[in-house]
Protein backbone atom coordinates (compact mmCIF):
# COMPACT_ATOMS: atom_id res chain seq x y z
CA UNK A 1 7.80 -41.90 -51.18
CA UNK A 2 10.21 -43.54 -49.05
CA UNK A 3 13.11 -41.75 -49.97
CA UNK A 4 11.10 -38.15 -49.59
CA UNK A 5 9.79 -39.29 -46.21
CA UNK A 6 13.83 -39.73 -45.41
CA UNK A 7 14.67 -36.47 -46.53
CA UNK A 8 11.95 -34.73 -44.12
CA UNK A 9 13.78 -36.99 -41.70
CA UNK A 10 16.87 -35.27 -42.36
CA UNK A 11 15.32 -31.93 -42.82
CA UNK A 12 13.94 -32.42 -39.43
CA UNK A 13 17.17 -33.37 -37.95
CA UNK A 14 18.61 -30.63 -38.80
CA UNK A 15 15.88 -27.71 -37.65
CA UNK A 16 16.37 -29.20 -34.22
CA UNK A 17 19.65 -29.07 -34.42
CA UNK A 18 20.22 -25.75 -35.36
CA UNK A 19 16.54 -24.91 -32.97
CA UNK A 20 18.83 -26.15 -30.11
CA UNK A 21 21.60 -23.87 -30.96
CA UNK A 22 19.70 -21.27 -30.89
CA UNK A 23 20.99 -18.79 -27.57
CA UNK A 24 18.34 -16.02 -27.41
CA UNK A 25 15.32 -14.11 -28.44
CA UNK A 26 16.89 -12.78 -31.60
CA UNK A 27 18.34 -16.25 -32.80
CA UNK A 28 14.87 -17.88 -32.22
CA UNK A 29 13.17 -15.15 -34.56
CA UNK A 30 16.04 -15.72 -37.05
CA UNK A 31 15.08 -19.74 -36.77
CA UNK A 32 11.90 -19.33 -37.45
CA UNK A 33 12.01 -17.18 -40.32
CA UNK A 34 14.47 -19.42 -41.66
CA UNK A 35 12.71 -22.64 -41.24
CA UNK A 36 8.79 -21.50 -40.98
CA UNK A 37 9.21 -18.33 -42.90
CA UNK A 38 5.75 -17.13 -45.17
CA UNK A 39 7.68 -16.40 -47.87
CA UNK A 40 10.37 -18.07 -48.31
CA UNK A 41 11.02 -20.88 -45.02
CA UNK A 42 12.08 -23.69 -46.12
CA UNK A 43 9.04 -25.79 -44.73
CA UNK A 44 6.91 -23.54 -46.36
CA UNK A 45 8.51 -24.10 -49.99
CA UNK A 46 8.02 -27.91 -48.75
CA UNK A 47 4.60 -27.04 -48.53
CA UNK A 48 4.20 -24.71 -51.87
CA UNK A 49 5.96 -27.89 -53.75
CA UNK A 50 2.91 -30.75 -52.92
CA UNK A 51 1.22 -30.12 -56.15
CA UNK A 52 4.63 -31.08 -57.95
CA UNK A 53 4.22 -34.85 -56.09
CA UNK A 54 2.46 -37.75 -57.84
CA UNK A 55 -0.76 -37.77 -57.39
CA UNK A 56 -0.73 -41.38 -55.65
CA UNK A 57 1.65 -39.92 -53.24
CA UNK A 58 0.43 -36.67 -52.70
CA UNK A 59 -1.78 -36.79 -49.36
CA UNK A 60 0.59 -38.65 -47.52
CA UNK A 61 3.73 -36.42 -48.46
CA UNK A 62 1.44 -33.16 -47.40
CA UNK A 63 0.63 -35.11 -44.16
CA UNK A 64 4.01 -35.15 -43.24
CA UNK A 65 5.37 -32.00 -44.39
CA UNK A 66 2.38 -30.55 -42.09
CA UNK A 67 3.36 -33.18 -39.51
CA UNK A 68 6.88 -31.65 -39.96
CA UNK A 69 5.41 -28.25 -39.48
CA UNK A 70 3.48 -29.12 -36.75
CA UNK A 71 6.61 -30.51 -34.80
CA UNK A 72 9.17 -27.51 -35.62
CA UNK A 73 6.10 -24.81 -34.52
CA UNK A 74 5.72 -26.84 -30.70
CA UNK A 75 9.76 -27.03 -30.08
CA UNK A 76 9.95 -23.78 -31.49
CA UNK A 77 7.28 -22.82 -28.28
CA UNK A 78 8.87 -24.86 -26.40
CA UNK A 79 12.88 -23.67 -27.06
CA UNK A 80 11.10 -20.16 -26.35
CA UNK A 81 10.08 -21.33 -22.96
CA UNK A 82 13.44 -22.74 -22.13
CA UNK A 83 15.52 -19.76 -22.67
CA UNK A 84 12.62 -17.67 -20.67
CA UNK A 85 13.00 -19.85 -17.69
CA UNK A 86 16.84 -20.09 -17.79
CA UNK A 87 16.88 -16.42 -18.09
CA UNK A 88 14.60 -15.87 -14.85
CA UNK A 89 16.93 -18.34 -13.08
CA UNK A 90 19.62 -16.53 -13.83
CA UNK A 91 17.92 -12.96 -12.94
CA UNK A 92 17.02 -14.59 -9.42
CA UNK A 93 20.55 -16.14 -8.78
CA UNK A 94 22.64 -12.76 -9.68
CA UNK A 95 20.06 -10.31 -8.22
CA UNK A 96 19.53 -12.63 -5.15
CA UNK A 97 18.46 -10.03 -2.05
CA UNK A 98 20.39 -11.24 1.26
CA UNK A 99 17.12 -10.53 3.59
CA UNK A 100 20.00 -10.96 6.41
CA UNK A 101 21.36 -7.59 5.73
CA UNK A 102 20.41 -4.30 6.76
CA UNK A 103 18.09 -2.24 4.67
CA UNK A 104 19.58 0.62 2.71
CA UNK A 105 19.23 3.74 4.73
CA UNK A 106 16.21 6.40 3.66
CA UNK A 107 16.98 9.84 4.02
CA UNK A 108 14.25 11.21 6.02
CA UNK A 109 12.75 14.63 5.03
CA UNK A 110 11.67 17.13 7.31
CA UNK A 111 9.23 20.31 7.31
CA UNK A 112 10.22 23.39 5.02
CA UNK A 113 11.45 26.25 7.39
CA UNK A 114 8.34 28.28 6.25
CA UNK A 115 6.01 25.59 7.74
CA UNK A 116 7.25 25.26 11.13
CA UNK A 117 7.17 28.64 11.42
CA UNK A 118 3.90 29.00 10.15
CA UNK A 119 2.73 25.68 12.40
CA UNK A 120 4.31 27.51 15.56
CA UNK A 121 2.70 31.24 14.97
CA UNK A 122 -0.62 29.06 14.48
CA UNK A 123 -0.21 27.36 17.65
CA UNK A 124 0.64 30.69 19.37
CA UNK A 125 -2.46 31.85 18.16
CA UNK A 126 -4.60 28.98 18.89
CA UNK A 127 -3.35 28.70 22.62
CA UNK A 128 -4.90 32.72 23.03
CA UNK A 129 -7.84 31.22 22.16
CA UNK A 130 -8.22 31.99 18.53
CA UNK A 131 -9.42 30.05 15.65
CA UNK A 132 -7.36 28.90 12.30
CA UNK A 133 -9.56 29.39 8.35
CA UNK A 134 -8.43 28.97 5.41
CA UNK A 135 -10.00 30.44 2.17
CA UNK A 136 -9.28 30.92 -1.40
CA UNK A 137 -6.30 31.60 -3.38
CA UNK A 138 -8.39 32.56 -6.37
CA UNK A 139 -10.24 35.86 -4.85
CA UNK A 140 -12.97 37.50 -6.50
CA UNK A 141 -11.70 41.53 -6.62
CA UNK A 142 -15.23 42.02 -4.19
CA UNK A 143 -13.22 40.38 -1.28
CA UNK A 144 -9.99 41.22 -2.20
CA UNK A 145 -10.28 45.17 -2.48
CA UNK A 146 -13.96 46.51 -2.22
CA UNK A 147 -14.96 44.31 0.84
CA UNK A 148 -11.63 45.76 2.58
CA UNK A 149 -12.20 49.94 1.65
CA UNK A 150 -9.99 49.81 -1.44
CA UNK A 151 -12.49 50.41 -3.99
CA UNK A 152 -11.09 50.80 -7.91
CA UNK A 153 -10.44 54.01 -7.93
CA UNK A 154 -8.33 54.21 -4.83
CA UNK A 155 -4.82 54.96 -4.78
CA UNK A 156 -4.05 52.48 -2.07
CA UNK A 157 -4.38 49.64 -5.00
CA UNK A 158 -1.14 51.11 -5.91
CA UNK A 159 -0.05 49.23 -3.12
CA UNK A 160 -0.39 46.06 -4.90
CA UNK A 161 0.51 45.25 -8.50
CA UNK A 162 -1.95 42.55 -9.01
CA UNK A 163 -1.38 38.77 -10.49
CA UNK A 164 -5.05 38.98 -12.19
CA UNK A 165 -6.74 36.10 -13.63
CA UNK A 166 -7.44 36.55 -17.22
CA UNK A 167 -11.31 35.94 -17.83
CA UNK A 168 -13.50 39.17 -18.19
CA UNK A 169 -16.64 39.66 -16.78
CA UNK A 170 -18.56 41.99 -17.80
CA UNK A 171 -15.83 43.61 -20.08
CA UNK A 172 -13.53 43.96 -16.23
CA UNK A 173 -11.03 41.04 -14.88
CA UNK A 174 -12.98 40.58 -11.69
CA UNK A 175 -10.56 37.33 -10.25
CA UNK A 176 -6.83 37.57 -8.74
CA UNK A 177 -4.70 35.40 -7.21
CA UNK A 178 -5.17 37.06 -3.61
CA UNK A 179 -2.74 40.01 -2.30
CA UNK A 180 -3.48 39.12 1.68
CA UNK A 181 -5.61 37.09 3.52
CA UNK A 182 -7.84 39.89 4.70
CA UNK A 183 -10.60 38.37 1.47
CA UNK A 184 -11.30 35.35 4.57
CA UNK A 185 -11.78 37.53 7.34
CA UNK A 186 -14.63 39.29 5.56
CA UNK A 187 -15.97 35.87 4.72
CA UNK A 188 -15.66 34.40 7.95
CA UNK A 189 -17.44 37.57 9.44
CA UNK A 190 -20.38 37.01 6.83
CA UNK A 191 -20.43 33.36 8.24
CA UNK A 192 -20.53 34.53 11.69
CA UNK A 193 -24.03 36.24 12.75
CA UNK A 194 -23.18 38.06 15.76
CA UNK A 195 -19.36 38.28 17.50
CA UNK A 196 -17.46 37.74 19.22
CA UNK A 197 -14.93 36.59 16.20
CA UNK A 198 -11.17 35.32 16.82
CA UNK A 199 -10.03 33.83 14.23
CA UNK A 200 -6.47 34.13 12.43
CA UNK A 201 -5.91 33.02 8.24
CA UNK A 202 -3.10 31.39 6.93
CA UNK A 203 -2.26 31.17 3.53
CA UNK A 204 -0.38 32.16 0.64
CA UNK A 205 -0.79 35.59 -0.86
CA UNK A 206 0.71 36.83 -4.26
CA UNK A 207 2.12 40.32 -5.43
CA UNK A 208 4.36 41.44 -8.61
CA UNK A 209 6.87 42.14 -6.61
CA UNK A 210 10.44 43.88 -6.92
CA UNK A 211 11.91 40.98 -5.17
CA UNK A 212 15.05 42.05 -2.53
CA UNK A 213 16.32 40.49 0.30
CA UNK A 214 13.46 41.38 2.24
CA UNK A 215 10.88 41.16 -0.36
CA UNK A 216 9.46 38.32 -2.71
CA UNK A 217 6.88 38.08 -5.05
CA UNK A 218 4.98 35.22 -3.35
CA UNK A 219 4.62 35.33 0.34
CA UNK A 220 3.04 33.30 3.41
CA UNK A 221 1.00 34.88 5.20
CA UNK A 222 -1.18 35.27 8.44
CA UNK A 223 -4.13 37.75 10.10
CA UNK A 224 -5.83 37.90 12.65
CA UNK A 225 -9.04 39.37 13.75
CA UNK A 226 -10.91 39.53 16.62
CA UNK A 227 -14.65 41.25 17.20
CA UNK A 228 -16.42 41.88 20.27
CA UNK A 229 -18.01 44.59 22.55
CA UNK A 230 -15.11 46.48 23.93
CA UNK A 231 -11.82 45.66 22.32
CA UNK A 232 -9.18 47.54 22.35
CA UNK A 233 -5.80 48.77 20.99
CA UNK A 234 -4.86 47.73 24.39
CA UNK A 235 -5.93 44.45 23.76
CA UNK A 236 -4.15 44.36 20.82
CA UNK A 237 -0.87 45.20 21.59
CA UNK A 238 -1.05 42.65 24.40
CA UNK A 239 -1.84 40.09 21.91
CA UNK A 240 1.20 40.77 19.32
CA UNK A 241 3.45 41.19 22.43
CA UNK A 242 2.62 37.71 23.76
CA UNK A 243 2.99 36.02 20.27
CA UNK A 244 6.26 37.96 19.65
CA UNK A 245 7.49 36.25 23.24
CA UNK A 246 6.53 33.14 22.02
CA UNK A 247 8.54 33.30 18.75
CA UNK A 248 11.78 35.10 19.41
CA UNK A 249 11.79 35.72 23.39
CA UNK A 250 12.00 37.94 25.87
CA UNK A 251 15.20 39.87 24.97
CA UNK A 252 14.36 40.96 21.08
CA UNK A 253 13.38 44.72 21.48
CA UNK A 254 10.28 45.82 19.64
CA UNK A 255 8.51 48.60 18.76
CA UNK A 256 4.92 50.28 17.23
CA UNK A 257 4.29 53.16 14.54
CA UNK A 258 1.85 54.63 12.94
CA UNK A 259 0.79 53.60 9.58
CA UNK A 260 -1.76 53.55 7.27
CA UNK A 261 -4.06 50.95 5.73
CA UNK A 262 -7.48 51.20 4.43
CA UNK A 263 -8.99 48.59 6.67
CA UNK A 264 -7.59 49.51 9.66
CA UNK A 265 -8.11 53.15 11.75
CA UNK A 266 -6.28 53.85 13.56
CA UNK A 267 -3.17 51.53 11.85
CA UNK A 268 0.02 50.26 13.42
CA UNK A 269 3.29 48.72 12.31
CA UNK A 270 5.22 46.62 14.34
CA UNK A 271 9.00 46.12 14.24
CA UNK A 272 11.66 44.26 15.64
CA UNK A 273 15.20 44.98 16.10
CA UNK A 274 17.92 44.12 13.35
CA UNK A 275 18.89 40.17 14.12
CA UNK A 276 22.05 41.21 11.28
CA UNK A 277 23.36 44.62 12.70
CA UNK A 278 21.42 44.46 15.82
CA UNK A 279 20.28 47.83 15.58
CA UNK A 280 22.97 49.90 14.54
CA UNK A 281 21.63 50.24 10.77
CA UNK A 282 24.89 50.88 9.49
CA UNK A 283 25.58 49.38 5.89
CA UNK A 284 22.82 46.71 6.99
CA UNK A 285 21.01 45.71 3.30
CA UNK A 286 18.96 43.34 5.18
CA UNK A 287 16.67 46.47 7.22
CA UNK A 288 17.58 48.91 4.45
CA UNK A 289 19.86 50.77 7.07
CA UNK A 290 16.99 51.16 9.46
CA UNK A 291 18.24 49.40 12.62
CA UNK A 292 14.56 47.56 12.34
CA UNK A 293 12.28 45.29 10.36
CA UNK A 294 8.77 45.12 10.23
CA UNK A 295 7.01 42.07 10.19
CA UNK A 296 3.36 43.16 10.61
CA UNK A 297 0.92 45.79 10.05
CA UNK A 298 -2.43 45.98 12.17
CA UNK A 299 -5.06 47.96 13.59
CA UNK A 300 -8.12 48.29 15.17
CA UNK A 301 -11.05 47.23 12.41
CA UNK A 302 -12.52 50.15 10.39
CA UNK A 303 -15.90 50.86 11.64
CA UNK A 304 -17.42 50.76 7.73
CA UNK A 305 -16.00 47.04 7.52
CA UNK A 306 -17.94 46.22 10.82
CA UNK A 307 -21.24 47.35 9.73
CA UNK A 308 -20.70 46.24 5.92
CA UNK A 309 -20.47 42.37 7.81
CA UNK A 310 -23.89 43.19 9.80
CA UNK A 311 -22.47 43.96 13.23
CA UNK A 312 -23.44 47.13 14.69
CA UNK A 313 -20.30 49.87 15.06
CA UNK A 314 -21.31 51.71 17.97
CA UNK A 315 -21.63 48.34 20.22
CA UNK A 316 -18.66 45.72 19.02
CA UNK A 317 -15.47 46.52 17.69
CA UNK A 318 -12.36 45.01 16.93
CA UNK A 319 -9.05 44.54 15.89
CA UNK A 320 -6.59 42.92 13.06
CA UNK A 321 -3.17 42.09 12.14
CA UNK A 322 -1.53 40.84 9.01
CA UNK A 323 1.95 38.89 9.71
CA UNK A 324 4.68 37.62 7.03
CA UNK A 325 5.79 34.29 7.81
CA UNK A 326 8.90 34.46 5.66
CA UNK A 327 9.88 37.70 7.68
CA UNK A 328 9.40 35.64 10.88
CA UNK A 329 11.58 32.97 9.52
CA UNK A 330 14.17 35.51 8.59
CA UNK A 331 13.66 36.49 12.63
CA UNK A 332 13.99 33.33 13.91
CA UNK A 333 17.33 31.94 12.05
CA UNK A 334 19.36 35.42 11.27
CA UNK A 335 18.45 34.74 7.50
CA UNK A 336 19.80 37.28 5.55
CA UNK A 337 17.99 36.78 2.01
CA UNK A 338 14.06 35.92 1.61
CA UNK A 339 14.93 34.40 -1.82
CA UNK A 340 16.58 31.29 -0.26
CA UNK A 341 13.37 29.74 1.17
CA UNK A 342 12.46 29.50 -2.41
CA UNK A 343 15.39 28.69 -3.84
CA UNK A 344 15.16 24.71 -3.79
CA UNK A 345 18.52 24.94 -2.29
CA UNK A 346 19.07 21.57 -0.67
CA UNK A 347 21.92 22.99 1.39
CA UNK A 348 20.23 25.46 3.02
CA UNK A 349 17.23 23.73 3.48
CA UNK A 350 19.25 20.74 4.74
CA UNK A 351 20.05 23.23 7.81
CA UNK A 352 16.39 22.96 9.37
């Protein structure tokens, strides 16, 4: 017994030795499979090999092969340990932060071209006294066409090649993703009992579009619409003239023609001068060789959408006005091409 009892002092001797050697993760795991292996570590044959002792000797040699077990599995732990801590001193010492240095500069973002456009024709708005709602992207068809005198059959739907959600109802796709923001202004009239209304509606409107350089598939959009006894086209004009002041100044040239829309009788369009060719129209692709570029429609408010919200025709009426944003931005910064607000472009955006 003596003589075994010396050899698991040797055996033990050596698994420490080699334990200590041991650099990393990897060597560890290689250790133990070596040493405390399942199948074939040596402590473990040590262990598989007690039946083969005398039987005399036998619970004192398994005693200390377990005691040897025992010993290798806690400086196993404890090797582990080591190497985690030396490697989280040496994590702290190289990536050390100097808290006496300046911080790393941030590049600081700033509002897409379309918003601060949008936020300044709001605030336009707002300071002539009208209101700002939002409403739906998702329109039921009711709002979106019906609600506004273009029922199915109309030709004006032409007008619009419609982004249509696909779910039927009642055999018919009766949801869109919204062609203008007109869909609010009948809801906010159905929240509003009795006018006077004056409220514009922001928000993004969507249209399969031939996309050009004055044209894109999704725009930004805003109307207005105001209700009350005695409005006029007067009243109007005198509205888009003060907002247009506000946006682009005094010495832009503008000017108002008949159009047509279903909501709207009679209907306007408004136009401002070229900001490429100033006018002239001559091999312009931006106003289509025009010398002008319209950035709203309006009108005064059909008298069938006044009574259809509950108001009475012959006593209030009122007028509205659709504006695109992105045309506005095009205004405001000589912008040649629509498509580059949606681009992602960091380089042009970086210019705002």
């Amino acid at each position: 017994m003596t003589t075994e009892t010396g050899s698991l002092a040797r055996l033990e001797a050596e698994a420490l030795a080699a334990l200590e050697a041991a650099a990393d993760d990897a060597a560890l795991d290689r250790w133990r499979a070596e040493w405390l292996g399942r199948q074939d570590g040596r402590v473990t044959v040590l262990l598989r090999g007690i039946r083969e002792v005398a039987p005399e000797e036998r619970a004192a040699y398994g005693a200390a092969v377990n005691a040897l077990k025992q010993t290798l599995e806690e400086r196993l732990e404890e090797r582990r340990q080591a190497l985690k801590r030396a490697e989280l001193e040496r994590l702290a010492r190289e990536g050390a932060i100097d808290v006496t240095l300046p911080g790393r500069p941030q590049p600081l973002g700033r509002l897409h071209p379309i918003t601060r456009t949008l936020r300044d024709c709001l605030d336009a708005f707002r300071a002539m006294g009208f209101r700002v709602a939002e409403g739906p992207e998702v329109e039921w068809d009711r709002y979106n066409f019906d609600a506004a005198r273009i029922p199915e059959d109309h030709p004006a739907r032409d007008m619009w090649d419609t982004i249509w959600v696909n779910t039927l109802i009642d055999g018919k796709r009766r949801m869109l993703l919204r062609t203008h923001t007109t869909p609010n202004q009948i809801r906010v009239m159905e929240r509003t009992p009795q006018p006077p209304v004056r409220v514009v509606v922001p928000g993004k409107c969507y249209r399969q579009e031939a996309t050009d350089a004055t044209h894109e598939w999704m725009l930004t959009q805003i109307e207005g619409l105001a209700v009350d006894e005695g409005v006029r086209m007067s009243d109007l004009k005198g509205v888009l003239y003060e907002w247009a002041r506000a946006m682009f100044g005094t010495d832009r040239r503008i000017i108002f023609h008949h159009s047509y829309f279903p909501f709207v009788e009679p209907g306007v369009e408004m136009a401002i001068d070229c900001f490429i060719c100033r006018g002239d129209g001559r091999q312009c692709h931006t106003c289509h060789g025009t010398g002008w570029i319209e950035i709203l429609g309006a009108g005064m408010v059909h008298p069938e959408i006044i009574d259809n919200a509950g108001y009475d025709s012959s006593r209030v009426t009122g007028f509205a006005f659709g504006i695109g944003v992105e045309r506005v931005a095009m205004l405001r910064w000589g912008i040649e091409d629509i498509r580059h607000f949606y681009s992602n472009d960091l380089r042009f955006l970086g210019q705002f």
